[in-house]
PDB file of N, CA and C in Angstrom:
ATOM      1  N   UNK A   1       0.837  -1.178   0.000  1.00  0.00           N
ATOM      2  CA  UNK A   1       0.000   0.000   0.000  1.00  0.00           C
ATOM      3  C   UNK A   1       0.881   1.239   0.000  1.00  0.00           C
ATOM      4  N   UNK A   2       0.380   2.060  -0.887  1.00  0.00           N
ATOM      5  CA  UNK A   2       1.238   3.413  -0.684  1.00  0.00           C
ATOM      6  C   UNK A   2       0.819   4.477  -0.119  1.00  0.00           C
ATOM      7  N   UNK A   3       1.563   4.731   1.414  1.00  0.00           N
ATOM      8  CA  UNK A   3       1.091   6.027   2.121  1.00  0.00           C
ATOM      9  C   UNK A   3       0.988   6.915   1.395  1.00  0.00           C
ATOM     10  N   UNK A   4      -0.447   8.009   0.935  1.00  0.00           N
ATOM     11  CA  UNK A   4       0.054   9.301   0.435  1.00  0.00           C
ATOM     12  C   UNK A   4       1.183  10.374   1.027  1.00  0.00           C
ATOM     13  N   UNK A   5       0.844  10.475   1.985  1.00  0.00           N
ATOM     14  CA  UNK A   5       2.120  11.415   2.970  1.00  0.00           C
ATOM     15  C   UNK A   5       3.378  11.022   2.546  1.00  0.00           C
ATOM     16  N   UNK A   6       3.858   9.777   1.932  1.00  0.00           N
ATOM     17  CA  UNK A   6       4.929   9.485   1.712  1.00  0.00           C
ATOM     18  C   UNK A   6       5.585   9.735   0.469  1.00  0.00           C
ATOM     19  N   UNK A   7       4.209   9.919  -0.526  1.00  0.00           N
ATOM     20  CA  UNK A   7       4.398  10.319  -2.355  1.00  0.00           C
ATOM     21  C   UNK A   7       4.395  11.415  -2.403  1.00  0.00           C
ATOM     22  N   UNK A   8       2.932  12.959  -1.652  1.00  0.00           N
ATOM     23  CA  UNK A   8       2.706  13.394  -1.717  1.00  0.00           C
ATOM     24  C   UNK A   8       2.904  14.739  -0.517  1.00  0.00           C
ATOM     25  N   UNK A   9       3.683  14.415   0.332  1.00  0.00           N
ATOM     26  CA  UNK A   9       3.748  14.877   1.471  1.00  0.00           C
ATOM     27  C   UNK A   9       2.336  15.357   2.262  1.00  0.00           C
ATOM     28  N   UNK A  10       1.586  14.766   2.467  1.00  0.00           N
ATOM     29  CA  UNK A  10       0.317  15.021   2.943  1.00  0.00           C
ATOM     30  C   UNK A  10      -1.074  14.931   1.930  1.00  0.00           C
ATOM     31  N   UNK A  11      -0.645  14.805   0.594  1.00  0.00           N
ATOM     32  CA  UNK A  11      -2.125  15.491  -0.350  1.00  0.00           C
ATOM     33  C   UNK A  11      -2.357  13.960  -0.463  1.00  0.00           C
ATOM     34  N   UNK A  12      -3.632  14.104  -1.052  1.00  0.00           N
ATOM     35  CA  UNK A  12      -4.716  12.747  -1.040  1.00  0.00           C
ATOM     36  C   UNK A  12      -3.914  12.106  -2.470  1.00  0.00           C
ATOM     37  N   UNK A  13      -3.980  10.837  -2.590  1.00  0.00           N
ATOM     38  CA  UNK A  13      -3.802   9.923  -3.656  1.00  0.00           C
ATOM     39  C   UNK A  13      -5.136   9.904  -4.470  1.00  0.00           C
ATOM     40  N   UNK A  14      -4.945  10.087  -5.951  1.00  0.00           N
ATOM     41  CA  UNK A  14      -6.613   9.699  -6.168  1.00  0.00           C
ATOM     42  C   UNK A  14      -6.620   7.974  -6.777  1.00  0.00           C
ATOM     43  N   UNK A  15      -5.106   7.557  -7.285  1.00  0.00           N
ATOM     44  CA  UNK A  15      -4.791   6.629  -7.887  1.00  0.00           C
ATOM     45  C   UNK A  15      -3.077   6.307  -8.427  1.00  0.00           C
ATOM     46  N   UNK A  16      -3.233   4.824  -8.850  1.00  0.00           N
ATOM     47  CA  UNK A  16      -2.310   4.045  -9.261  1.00  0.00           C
ATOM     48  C   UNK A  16      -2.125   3.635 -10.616  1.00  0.00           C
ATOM     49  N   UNK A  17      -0.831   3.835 -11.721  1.00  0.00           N
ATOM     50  CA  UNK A  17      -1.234   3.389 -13.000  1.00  0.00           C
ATOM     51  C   UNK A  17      -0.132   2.714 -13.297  1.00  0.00           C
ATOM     52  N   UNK A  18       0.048   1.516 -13.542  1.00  0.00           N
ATOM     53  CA  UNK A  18       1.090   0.832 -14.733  1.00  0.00           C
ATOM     54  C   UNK A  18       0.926   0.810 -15.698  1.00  0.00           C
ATOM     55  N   UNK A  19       2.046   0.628 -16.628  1.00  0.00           N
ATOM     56  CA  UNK A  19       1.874   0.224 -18.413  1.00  0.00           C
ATOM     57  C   UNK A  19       1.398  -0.467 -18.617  1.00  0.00           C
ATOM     58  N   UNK A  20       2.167  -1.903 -17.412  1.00  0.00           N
ATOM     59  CA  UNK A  20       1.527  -3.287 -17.490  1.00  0.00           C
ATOM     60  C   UNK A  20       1.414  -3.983 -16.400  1.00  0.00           C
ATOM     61  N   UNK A  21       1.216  -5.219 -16.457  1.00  0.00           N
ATOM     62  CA  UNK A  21       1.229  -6.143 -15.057  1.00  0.00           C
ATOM     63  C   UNK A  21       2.633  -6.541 -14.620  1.00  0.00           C
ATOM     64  N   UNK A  22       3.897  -6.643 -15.790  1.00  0.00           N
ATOM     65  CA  UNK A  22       4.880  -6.838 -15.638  1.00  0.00           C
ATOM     66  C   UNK A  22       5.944  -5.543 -15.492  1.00  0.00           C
ATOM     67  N   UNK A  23       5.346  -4.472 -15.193  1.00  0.00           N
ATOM     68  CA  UNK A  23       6.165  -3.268 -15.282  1.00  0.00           C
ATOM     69  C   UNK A  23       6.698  -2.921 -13.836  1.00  0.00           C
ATOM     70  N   UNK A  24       7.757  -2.489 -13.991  1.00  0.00           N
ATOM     71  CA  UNK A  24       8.352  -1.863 -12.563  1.00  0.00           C
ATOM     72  C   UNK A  24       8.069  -0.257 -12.162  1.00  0.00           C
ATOM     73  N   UNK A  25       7.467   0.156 -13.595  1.00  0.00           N
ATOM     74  CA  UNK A  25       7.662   1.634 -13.557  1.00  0.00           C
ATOM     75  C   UNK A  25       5.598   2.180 -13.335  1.00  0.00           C
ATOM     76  N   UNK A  26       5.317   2.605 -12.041  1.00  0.00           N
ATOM     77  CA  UNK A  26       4.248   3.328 -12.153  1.00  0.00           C
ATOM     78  C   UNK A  26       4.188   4.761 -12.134  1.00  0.00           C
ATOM     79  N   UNK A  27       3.031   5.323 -12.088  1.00  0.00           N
ATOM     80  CA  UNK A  27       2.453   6.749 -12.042  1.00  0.00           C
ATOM     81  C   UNK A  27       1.810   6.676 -10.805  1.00  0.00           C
ATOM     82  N   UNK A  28       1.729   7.631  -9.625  1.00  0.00           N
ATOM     83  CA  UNK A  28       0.580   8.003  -8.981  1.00  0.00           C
ATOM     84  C   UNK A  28       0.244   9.646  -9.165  1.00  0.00           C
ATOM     85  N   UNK A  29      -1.114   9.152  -9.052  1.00  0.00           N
ATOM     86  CA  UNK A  29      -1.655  10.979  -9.335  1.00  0.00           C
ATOM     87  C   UNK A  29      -2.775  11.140  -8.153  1.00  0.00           C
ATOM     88  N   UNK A  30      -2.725  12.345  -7.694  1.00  0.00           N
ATOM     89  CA  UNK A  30      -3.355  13.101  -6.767  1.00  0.00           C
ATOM     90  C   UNK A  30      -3.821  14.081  -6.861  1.00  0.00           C
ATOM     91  N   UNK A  31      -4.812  15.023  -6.491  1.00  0.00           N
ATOM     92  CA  UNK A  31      -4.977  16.456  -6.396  1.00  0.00           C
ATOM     93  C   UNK A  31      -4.527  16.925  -7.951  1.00  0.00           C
ATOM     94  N   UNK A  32      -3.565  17.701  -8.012  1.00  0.00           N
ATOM     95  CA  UNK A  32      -3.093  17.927  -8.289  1.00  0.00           C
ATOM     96  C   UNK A  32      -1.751  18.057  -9.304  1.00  0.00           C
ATOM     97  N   UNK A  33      -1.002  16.843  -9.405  1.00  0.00           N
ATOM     98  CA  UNK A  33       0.271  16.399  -9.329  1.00  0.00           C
ATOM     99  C   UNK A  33       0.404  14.967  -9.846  1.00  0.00           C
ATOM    100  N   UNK A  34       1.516  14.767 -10.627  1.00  0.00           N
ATOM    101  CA  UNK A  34       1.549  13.151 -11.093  1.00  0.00           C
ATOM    102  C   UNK A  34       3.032  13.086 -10.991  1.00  0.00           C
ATOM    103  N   UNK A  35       3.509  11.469 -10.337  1.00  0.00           N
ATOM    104  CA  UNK A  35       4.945  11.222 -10.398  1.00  0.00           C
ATOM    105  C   UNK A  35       4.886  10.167 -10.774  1.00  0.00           C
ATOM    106  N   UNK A  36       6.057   9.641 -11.525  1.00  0.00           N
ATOM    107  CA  UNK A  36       6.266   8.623 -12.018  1.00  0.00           C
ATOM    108  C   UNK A  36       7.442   7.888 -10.846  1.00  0.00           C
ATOM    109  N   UNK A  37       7.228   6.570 -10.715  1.00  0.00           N
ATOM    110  CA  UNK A  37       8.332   5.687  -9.757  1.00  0.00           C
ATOM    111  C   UNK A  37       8.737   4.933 -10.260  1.00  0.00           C
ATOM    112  N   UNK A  38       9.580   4.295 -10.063  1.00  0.00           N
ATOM    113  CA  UNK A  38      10.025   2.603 -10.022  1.00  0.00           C
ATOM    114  C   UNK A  38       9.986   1.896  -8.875  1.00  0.00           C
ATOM    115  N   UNK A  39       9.062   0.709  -9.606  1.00  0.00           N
ATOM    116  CA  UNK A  39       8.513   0.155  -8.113  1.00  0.00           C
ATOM    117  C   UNK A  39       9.060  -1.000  -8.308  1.00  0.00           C
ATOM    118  N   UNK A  40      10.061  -1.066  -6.817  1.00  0.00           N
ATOM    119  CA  UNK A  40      10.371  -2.481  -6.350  1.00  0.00           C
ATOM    120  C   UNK A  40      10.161  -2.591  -4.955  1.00  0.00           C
ATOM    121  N   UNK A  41      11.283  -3.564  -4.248  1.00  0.00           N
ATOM    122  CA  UNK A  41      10.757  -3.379  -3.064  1.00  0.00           C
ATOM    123  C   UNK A  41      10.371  -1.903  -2.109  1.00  0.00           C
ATOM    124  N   UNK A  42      11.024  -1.021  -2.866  1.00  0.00           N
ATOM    125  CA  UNK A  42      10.815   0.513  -2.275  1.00  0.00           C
ATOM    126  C   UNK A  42      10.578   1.266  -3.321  1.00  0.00           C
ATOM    127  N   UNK A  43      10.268   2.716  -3.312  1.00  0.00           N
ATOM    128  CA  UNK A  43       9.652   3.383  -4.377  1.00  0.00           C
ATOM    129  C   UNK A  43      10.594   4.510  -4.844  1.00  0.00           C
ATOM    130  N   UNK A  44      10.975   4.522  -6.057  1.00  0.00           N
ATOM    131  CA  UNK A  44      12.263   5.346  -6.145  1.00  0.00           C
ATOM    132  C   UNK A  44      11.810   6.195  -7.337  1.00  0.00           C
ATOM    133  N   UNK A  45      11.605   7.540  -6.757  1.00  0.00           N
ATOM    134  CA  UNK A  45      10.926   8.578  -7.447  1.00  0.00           C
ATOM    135  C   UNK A  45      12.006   8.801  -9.438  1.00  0.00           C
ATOM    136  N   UNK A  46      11.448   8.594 -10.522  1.00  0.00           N
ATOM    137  CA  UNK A  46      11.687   8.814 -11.897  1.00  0.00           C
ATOM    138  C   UNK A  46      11.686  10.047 -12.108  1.00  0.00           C
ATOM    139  N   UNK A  47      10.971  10.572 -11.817  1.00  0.00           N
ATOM    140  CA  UNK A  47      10.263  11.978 -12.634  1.00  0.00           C
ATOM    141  C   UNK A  47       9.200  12.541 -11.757  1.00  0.00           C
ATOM    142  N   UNK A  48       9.323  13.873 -11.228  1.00  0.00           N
ATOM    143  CA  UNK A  48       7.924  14.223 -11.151  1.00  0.00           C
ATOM    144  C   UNK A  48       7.588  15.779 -12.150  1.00  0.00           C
ATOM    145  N   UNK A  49       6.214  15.446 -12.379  1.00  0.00           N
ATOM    146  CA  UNK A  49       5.477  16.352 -13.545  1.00  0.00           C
ATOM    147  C   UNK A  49       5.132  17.665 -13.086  1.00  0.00           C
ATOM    148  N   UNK A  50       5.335  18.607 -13.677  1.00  0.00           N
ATOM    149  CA  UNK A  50       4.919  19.939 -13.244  1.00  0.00           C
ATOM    150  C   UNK A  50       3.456  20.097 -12.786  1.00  0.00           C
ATOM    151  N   UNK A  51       2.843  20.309 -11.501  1.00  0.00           N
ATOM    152  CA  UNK A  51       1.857  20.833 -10.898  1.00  0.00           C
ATOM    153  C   UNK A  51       0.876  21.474 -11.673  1.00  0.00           C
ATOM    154  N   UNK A  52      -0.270  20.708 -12.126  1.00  0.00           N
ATOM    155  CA  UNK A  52      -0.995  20.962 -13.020  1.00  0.00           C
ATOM    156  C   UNK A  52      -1.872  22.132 -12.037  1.00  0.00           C
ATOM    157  N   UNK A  53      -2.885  22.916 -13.044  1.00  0.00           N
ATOM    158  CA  UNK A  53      -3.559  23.868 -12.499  1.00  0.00           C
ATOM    159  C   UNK A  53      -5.258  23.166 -11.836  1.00  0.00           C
ATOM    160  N   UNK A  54      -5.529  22.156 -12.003  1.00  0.00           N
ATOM    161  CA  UNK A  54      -6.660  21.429 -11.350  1.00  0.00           C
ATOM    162  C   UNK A  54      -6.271  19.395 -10.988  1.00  0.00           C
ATOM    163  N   UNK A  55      -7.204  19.045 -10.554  1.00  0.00           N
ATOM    164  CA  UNK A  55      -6.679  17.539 -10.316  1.00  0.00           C
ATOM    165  C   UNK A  55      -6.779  16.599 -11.346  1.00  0.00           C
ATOM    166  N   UNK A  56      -5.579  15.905 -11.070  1.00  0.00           N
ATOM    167  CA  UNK A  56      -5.386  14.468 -11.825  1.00  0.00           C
ATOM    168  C   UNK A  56      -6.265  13.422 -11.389  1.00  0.00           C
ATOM    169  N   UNK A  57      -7.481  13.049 -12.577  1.00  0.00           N
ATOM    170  CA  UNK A  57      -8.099  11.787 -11.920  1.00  0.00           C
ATOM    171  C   UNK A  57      -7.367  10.568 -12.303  1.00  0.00           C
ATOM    172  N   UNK A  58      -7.207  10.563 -13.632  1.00  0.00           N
ATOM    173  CA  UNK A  58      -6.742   9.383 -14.360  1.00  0.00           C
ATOM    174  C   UNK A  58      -5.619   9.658 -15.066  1.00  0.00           C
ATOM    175  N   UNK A  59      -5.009   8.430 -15.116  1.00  0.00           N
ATOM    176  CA  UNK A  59      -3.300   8.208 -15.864  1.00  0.00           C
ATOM    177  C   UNK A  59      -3.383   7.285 -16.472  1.00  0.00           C
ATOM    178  N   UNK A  60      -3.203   7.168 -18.079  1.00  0.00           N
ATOM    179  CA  UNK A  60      -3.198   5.916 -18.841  1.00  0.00           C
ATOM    180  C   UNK A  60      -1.571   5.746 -19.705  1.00  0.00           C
ATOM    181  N   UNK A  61      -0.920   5.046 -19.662  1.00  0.00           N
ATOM    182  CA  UNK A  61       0.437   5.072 -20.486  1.00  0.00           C
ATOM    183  C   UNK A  61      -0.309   4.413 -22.070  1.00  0.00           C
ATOM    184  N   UNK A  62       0.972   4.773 -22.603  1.00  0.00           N
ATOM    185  CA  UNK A  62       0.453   5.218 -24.028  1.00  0.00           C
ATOM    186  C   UNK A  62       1.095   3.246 -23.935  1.00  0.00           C
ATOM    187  N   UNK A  63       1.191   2.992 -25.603  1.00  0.00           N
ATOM    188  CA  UNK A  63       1.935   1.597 -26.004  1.00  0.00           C
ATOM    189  C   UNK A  63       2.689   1.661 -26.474  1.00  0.00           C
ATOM    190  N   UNK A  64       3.931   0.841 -26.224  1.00  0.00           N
ATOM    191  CA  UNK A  64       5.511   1.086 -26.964  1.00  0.00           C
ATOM    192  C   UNK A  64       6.434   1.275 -25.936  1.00  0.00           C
ATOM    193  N   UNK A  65       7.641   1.280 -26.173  1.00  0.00           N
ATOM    194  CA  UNK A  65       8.842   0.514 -25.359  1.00  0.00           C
ATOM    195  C   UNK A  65       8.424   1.910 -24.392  1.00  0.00           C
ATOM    196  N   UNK A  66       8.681   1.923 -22.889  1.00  0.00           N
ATOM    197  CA  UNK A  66       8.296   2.894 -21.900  1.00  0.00           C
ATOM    198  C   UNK A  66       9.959   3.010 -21.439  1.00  0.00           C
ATOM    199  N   UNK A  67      10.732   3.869 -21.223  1.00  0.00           N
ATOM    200  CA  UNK A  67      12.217   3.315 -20.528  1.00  0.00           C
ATOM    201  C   UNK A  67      12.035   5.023 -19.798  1.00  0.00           C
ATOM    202  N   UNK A  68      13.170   5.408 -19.060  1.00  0.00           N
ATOM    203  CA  UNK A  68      13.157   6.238 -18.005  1.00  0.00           C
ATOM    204  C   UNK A  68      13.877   7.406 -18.675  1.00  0.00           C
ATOM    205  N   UNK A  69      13.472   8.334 -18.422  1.00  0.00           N
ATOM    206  CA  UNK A  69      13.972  10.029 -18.978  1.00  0.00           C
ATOM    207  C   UNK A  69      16.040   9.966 -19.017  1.00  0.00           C
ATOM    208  N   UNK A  70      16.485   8.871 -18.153  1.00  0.00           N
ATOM    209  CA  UNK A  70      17.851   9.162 -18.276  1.00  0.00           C
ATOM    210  C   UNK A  70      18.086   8.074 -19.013  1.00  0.00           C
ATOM    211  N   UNK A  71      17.451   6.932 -19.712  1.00  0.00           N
ATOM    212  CA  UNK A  71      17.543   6.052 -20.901  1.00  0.00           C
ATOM    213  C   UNK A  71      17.484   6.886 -22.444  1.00  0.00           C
ATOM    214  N   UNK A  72      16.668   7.790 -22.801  1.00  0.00           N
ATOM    215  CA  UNK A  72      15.899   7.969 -23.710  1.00  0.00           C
ATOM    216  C   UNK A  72      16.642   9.623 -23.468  1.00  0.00           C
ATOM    217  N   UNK A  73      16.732  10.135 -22.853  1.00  0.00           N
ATOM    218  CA  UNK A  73      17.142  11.824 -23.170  1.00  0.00           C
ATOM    219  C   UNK A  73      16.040  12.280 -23.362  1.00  0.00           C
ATOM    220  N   UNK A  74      15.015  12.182 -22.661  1.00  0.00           N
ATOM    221  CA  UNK A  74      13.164  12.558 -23.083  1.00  0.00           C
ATOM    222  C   UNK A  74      13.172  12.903 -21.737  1.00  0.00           C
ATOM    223  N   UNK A  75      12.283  14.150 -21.853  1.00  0.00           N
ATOM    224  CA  UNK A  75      11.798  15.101 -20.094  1.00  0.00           C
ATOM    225  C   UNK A  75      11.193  14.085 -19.704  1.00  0.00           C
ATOM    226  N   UNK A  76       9.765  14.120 -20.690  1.00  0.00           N
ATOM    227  CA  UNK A  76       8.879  12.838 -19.838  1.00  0.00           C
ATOM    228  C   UNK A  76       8.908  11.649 -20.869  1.00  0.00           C
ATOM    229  N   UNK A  77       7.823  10.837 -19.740  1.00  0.00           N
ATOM    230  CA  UNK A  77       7.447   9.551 -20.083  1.00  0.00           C
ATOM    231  C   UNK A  77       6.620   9.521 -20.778  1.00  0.00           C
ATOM    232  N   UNK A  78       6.321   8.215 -21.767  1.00  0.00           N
ATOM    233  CA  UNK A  78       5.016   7.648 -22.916  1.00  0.00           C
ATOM    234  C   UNK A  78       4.099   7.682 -21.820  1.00  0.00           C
ATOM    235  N   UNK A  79       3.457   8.660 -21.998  1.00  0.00           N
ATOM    236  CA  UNK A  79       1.841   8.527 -20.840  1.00  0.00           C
ATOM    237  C   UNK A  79       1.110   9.763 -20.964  1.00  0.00           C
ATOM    238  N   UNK A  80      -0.771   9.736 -20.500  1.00  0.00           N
ATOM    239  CA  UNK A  80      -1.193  10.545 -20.983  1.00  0.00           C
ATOM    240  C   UNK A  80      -2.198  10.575 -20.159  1.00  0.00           C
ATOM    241  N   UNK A  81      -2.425  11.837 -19.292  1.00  0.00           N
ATOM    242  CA  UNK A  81      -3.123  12.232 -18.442  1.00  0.00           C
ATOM    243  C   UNK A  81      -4.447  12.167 -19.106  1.00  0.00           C
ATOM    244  N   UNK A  82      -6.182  11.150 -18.623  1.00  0.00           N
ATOM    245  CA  UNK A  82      -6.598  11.211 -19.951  1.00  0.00           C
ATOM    246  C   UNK A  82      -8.263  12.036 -19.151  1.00  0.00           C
ATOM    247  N   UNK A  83      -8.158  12.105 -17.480  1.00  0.00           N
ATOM    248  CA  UNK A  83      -9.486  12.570 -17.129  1.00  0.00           C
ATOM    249  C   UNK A  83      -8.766  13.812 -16.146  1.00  0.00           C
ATOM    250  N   UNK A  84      -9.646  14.802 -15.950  1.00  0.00           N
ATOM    251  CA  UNK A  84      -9.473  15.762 -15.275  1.00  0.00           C
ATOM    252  C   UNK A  84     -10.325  17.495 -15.451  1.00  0.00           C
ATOM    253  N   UNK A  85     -10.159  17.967 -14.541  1.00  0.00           N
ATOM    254  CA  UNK A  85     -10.674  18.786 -14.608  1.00  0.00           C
ATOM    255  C   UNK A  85      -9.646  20.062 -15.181  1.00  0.00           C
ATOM    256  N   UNK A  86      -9.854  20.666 -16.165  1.00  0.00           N
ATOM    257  CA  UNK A  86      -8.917  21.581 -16.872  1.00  0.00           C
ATOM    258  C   UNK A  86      -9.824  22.699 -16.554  1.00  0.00           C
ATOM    259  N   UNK A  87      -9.416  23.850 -16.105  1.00  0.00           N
ATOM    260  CA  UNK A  87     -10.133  25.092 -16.200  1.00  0.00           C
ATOM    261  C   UNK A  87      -8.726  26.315 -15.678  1.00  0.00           C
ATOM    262  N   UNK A  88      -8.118  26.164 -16.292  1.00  0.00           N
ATOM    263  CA  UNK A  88      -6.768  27.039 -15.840  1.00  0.00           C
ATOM    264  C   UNK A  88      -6.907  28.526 -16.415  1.00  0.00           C
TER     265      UNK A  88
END
């Protein structure tokens, strides 16, 4: 289980996303905010995304090889914020 206080320093979790069932690499999104991890036995922060102006409900990764911003020379990750409230 992942404490929010521990991803988020206090803000609510709204959810959890993998690519796949076999992936090490998730997303959690909250409020606000989406980070990407690598999940093994502990959670070792990838990337986190600039502080959107309303909340993240949903996180879907796109399809195709997914590898980490210091593999690829890419800011972000294959993924695509796909529900939320936009009113910025």
């Amino acid at each position: 289980m992942v404490n929010s206080f521990d991803v988020f320093h206090g803000i609510r979790v709204h959810g959890i996303s993998s690519s796949n069932i076999h992936s090490s690499k998730i997303a959690i999104f909250g409020v606000k905010r989406v980070k990407i991890y690598s999940f093994r036995p502990g959670l070792t922060l990838l990337q986190s995304l600039p502080k959107f102006c309303s909340w993240v409900l949903d996180v879907c990764f796109l399809k195709g090889h997914w590898s980490s911003s210091q593999e690829t020379g890419s800011k972000f990750p294959s993924f695509s914020i796909i529900k939320g409230y936009w009113s910025c």
